[in-house]
C-alpha atoms as a PDB file:
ATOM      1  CA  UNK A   1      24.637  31.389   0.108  1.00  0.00           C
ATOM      2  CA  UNK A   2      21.870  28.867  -0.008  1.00  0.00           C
ATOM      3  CA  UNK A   3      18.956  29.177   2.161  1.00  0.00           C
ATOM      4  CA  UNK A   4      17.738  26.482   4.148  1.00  0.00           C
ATOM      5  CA  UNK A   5      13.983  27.029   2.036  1.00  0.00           C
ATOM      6  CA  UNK A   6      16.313  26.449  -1.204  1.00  0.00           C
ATOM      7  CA  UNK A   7      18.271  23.252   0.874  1.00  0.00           C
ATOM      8  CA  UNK A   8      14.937  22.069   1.498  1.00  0.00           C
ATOM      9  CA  UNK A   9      13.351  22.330  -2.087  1.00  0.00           C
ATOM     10  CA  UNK A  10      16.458  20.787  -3.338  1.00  0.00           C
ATOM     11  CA  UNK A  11      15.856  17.923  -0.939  1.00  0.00           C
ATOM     12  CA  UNK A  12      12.331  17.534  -1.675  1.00  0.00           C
ATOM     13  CA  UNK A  13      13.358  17.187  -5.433  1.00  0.00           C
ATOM     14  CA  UNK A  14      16.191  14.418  -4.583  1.00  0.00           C
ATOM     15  CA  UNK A  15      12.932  12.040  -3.098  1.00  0.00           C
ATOM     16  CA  UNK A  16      10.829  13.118  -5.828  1.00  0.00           C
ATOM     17  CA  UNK A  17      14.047  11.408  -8.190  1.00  0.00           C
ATOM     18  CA  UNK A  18      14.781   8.550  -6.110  1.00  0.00           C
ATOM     19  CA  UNK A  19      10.754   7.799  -5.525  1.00  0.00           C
ATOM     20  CA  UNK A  20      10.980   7.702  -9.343  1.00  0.00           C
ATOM     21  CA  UNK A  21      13.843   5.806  -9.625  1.00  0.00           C
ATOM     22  CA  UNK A  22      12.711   3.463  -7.227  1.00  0.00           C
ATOM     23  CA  UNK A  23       9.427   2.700  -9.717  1.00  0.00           C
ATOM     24  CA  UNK A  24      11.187   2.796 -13.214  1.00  0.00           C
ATOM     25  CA  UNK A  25      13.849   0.552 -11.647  1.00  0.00           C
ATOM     26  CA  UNK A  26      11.208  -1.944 -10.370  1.00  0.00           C
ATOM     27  CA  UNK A  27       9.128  -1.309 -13.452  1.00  0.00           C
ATOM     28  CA  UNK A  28      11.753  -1.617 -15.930  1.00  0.00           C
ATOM     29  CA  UNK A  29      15.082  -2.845 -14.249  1.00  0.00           C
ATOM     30  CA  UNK A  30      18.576  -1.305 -14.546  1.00  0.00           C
ATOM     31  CA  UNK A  31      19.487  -1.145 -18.022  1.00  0.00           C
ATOM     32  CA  UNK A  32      15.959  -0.002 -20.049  1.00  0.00           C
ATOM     33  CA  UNK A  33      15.666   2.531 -17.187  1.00  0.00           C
ATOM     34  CA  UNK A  34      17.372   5.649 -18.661  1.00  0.00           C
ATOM     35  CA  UNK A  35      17.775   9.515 -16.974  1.00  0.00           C
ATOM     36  CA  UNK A  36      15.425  10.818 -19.594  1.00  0.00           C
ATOM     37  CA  UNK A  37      12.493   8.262 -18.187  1.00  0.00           C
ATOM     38  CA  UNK A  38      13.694   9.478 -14.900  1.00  0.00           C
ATOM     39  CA  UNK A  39      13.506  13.165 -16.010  1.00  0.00           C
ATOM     40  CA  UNK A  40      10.334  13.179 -17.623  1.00  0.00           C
ATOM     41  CA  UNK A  41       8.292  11.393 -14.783  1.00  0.00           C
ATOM     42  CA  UNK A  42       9.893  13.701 -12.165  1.00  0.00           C
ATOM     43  CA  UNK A  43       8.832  16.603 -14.395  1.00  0.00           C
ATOM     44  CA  UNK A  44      12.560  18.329 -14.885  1.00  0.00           C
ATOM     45  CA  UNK A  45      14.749  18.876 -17.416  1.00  0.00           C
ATOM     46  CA  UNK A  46      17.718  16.094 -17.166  1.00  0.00           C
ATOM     47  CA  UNK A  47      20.507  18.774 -16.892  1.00  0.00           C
ATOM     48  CA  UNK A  48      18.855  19.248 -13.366  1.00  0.00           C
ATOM     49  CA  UNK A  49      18.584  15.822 -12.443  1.00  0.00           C
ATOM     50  CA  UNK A  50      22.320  15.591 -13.352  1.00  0.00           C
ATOM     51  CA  UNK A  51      22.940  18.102 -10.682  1.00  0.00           C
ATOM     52  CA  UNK A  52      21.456  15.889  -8.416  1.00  0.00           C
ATOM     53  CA  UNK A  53      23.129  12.525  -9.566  1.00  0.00           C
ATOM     54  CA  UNK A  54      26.311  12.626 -12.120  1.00  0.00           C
ATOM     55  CA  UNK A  55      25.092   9.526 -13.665  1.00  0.00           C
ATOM     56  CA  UNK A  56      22.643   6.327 -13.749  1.00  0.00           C
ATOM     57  CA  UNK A  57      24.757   4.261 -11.606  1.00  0.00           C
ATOM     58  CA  UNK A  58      25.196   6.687  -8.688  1.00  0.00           C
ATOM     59  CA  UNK A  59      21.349   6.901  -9.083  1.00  0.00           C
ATOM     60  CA  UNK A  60      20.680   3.170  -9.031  1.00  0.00           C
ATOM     61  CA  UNK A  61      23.069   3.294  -5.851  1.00  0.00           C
ATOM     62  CA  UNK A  62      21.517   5.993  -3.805  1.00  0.00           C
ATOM     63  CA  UNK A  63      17.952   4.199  -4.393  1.00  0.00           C
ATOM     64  CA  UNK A  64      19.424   0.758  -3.374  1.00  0.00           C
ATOM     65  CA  UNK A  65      20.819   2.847  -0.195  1.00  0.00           C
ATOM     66  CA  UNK A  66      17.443   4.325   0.529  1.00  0.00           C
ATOM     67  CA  UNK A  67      15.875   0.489   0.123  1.00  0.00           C
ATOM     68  CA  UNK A  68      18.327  -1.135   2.243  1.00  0.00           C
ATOM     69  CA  UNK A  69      18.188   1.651   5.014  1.00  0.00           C
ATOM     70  CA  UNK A  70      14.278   1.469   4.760  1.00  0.00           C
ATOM     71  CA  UNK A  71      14.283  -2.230   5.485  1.00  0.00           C
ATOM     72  CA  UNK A  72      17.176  -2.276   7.995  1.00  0.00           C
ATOM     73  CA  UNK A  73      14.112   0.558   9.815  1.00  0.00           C
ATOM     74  CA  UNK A  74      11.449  -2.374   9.276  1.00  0.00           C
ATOM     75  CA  UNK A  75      13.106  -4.473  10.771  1.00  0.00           C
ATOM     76  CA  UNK A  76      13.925  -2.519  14.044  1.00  0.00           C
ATOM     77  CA  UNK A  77      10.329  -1.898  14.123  1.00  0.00           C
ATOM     78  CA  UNK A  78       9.447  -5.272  13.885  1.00  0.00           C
ATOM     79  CA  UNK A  79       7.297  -6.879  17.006  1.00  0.00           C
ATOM     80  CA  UNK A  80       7.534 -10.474  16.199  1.00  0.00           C
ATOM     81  CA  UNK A  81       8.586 -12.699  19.344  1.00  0.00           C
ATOM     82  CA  UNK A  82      11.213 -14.407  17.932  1.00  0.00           C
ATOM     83  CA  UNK A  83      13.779 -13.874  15.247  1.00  0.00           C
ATOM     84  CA  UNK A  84      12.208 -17.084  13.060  1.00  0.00           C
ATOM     85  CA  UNK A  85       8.711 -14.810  12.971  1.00  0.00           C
ATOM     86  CA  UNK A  86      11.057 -11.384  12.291  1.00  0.00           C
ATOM     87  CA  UNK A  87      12.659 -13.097   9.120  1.00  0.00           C
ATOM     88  CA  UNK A  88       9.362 -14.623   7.944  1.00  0.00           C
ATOM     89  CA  UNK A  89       8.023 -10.999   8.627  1.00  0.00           C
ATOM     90  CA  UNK A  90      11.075  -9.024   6.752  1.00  0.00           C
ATOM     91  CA  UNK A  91      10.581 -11.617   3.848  1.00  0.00           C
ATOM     92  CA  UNK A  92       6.760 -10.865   3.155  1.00  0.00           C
ATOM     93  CA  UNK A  93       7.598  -7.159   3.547  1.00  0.00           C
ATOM     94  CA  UNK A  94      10.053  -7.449   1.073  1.00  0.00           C
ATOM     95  CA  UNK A  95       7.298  -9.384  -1.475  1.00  0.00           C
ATOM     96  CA  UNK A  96       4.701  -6.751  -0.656  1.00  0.00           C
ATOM     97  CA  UNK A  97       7.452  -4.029  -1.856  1.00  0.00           C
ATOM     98  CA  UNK A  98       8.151  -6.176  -5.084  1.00  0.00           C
ATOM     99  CA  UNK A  99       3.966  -6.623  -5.456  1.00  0.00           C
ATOM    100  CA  UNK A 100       3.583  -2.681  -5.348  1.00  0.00           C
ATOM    101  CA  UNK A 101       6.125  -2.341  -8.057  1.00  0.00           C
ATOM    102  CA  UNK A 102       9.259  -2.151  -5.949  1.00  0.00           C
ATOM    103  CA  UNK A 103      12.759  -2.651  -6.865  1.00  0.00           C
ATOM    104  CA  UNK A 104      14.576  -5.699  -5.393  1.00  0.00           C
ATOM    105  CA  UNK A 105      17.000  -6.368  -2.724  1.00  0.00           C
ATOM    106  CA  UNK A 106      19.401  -8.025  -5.028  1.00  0.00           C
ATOM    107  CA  UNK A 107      20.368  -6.017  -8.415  1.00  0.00           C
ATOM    108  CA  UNK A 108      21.280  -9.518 -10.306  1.00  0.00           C
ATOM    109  CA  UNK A 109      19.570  -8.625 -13.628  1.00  0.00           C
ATOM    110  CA  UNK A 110      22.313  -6.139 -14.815  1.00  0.00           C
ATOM    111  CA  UNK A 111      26.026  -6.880 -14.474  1.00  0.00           C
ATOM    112  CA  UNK A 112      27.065  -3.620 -15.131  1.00  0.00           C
ATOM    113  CA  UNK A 113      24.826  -2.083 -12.260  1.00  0.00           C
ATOM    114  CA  UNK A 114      26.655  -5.271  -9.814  1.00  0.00           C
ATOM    115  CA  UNK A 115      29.737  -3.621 -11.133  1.00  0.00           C
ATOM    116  CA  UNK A 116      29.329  -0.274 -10.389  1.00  0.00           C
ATOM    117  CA  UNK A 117      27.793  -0.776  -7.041  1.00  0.00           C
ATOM    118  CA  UNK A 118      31.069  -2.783  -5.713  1.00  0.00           C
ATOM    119  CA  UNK A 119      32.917   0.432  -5.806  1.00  0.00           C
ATOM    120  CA  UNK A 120      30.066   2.861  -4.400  1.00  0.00           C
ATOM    121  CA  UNK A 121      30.917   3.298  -0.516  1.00  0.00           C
ATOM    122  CA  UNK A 122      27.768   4.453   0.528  1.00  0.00           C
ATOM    123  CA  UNK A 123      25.468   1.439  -0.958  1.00  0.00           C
ATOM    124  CA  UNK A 124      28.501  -1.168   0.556  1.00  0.00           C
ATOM    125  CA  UNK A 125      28.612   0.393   3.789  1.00  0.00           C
ATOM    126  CA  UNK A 126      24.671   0.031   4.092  1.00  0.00           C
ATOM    127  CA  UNK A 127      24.499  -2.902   2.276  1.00  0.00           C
ATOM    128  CA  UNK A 128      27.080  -4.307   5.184  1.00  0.00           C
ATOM    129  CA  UNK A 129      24.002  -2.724   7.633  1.00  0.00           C
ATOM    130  CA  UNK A 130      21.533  -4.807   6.211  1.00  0.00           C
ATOM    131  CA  UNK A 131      23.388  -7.938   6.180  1.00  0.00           C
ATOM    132  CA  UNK A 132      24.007  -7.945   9.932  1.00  0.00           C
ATOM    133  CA  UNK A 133      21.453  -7.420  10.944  1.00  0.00           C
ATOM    134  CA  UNK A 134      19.644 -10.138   8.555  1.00  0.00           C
ATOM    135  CA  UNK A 135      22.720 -12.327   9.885  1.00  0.00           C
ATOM    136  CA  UNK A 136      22.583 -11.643  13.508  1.00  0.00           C
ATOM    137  CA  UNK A 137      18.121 -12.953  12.963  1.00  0.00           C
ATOM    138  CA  UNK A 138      19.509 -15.856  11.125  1.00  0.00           C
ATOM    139  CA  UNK A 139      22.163 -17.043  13.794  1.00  0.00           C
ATOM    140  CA  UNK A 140      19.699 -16.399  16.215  1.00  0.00           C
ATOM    141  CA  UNK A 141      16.802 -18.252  14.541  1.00  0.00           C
ATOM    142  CA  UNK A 142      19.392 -21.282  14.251  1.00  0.00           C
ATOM    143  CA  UNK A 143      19.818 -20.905  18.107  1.00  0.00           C
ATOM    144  CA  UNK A 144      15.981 -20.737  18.344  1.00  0.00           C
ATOM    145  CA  UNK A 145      16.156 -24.584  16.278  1.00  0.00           C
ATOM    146  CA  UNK A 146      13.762 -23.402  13.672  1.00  0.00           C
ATOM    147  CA  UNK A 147      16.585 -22.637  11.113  1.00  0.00           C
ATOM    148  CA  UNK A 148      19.178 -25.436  10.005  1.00  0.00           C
ATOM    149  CA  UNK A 149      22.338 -25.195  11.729  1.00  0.00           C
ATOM    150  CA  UNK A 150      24.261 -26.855   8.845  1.00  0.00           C
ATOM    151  CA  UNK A 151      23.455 -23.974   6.489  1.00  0.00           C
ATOM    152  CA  UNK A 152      25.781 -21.226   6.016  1.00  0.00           C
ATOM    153  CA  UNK A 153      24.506 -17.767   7.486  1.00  0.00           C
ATOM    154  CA  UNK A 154      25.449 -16.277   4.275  1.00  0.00           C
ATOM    155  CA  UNK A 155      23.997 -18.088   1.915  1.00  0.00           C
ATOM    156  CA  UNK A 156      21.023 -17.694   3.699  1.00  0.00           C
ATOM    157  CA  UNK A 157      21.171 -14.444   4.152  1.00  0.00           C
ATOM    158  CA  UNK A 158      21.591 -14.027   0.032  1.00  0.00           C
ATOM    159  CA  UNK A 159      18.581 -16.437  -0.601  1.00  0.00           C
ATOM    160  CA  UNK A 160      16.589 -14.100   1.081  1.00  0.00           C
ATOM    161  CA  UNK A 161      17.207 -11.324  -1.003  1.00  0.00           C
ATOM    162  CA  UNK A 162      17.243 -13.484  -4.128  1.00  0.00           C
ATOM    163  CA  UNK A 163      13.524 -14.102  -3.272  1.00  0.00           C
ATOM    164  CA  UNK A 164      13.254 -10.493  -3.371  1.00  0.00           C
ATOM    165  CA  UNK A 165      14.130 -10.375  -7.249  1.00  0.00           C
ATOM    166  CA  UNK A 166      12.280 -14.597  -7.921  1.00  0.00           C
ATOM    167  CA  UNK A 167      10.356 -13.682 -11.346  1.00  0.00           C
ATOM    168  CA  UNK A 168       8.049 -15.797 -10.178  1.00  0.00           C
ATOM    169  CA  UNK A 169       6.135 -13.164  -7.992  1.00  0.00           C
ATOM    170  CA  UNK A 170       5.289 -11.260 -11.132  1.00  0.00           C
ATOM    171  CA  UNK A 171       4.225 -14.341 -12.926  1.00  0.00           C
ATOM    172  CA  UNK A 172       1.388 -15.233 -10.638  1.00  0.00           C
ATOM    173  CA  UNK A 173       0.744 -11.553 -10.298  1.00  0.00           C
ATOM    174  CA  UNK A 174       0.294 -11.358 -14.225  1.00  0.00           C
ATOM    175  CA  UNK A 175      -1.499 -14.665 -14.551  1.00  0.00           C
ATOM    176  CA  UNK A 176      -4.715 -12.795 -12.138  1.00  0.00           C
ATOM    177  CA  UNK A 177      -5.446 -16.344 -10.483  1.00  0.00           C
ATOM    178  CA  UNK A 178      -4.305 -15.483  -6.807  1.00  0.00           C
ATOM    179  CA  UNK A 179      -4.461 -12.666  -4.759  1.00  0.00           C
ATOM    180  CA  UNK A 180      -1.546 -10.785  -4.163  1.00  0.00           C
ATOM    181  CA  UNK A 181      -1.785 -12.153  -0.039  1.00  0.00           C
ATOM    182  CA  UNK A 182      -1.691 -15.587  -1.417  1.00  0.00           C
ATOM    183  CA  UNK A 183       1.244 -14.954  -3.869  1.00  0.00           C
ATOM    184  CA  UNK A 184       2.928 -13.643  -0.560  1.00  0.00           C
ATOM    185  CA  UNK A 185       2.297 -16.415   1.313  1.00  0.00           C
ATOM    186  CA  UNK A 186       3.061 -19.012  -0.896  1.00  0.00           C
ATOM    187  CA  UNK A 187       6.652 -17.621  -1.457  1.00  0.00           C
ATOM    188  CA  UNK A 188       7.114 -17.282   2.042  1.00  0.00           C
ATOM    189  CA  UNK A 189       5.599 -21.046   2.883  1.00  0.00           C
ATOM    190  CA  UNK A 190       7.857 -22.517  -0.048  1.00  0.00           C
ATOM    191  CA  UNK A 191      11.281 -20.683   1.170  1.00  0.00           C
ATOM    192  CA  UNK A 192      10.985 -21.176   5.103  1.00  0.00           C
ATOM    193  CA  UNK A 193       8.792 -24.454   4.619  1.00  0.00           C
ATOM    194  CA  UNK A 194      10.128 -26.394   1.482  1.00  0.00           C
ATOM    195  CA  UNK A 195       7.558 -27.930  -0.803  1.00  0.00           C
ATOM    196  CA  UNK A 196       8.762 -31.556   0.703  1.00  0.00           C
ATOM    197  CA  UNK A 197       5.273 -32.530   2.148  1.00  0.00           C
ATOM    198  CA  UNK A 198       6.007 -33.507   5.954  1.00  0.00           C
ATOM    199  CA  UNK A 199       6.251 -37.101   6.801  1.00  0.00           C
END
């Protein structure tokens, strides 16, 4: 019988994988990320961390669950007055994740990780979280006026992420010239704003 000390230790290990994960993922992306990186960095031998996950891809899924569950929290916790603000808030979060070394929202660099994660009920049914609740802020921020009505909720729902995963936020982080609060806010100016000067 397993003691709850030994549950415990077991669960401490499965962050200690996934906080890994998470990095190497962000670091590296999907496919040069392997379970011996994973391994080594967590400081176990990869037989354990097979006990833990039976493979990459239910790896990759459980830290995409983690991520989307962690932003569908910052959200709820968010103060901002209306649901414009909360989008623009969720967005530079998001950045600020990537900027630390974060994995994205959106897994588009591998096919083979988009593959696997369409049949992994866990990541869909939190992935299904996130998006209504970024859906319900959008139709309400279209309500508010300050989003246009004649754009689909779902594609901009999916342009958010995709700014999640824009290379260019590692670009201007590499090139040293801007801070990493003006990389955010530039990114989040240029998606909710346009670069169309005003007339």
């Amino acid at each position: 019988m397993v003691t709850p000390y030994r549950v415990k230790q077991l669960q401490m290990r499965e962050e200690a994988i996934l906080d890994v994960a998470h990095v190497l993922l962000g670091k590296y992306g999907y496919d040069a990320m392997t379970m011996d990186d994973v391994a080594a960095e967590v400081g176990i031998a990869k037989a354990s961390l097979y006990k833990h996950f039976e493979s990459k891809e239910k790896l990759a899924a459980k830290t995409m669950v983690r991520l989307f569950d962690r932003t569908v929290s910052e959200l709820a916790a968010q103060k901002a007055p209306t649901a414009y603000e909360k989008l623009r808030d969720m967005l530079e979060w998001a950045l600020r994740e990537r900027l630390k070394g974060g994995i994205p929202h959106l897994p588009s660099t591998s096919s083979t990780l988009e593959q696997s994660l369409m049949t992994d009920e866990p990541y869909l049914a939190s992935l299904f979280t996130l998006n209504a609740a970024l859906s319900q802020l959008v139709d309400q921020a279209k309500g508010e006026g300050a989003i246009a009505k004649e754009l689909p909720t779902d594609y901009i729902v999916t342009a958010i992420y995709a700014r999640t995963c824009d290379p260019t936020l590692e670009y201007m982080q590499r090139g040293k010239t801007y801070s990493d609060d003006e990389i955010v806010r530039f990114m989040v100016n240029g998606f909710f704003g346009g670069i169309v000067r005003a007339q």
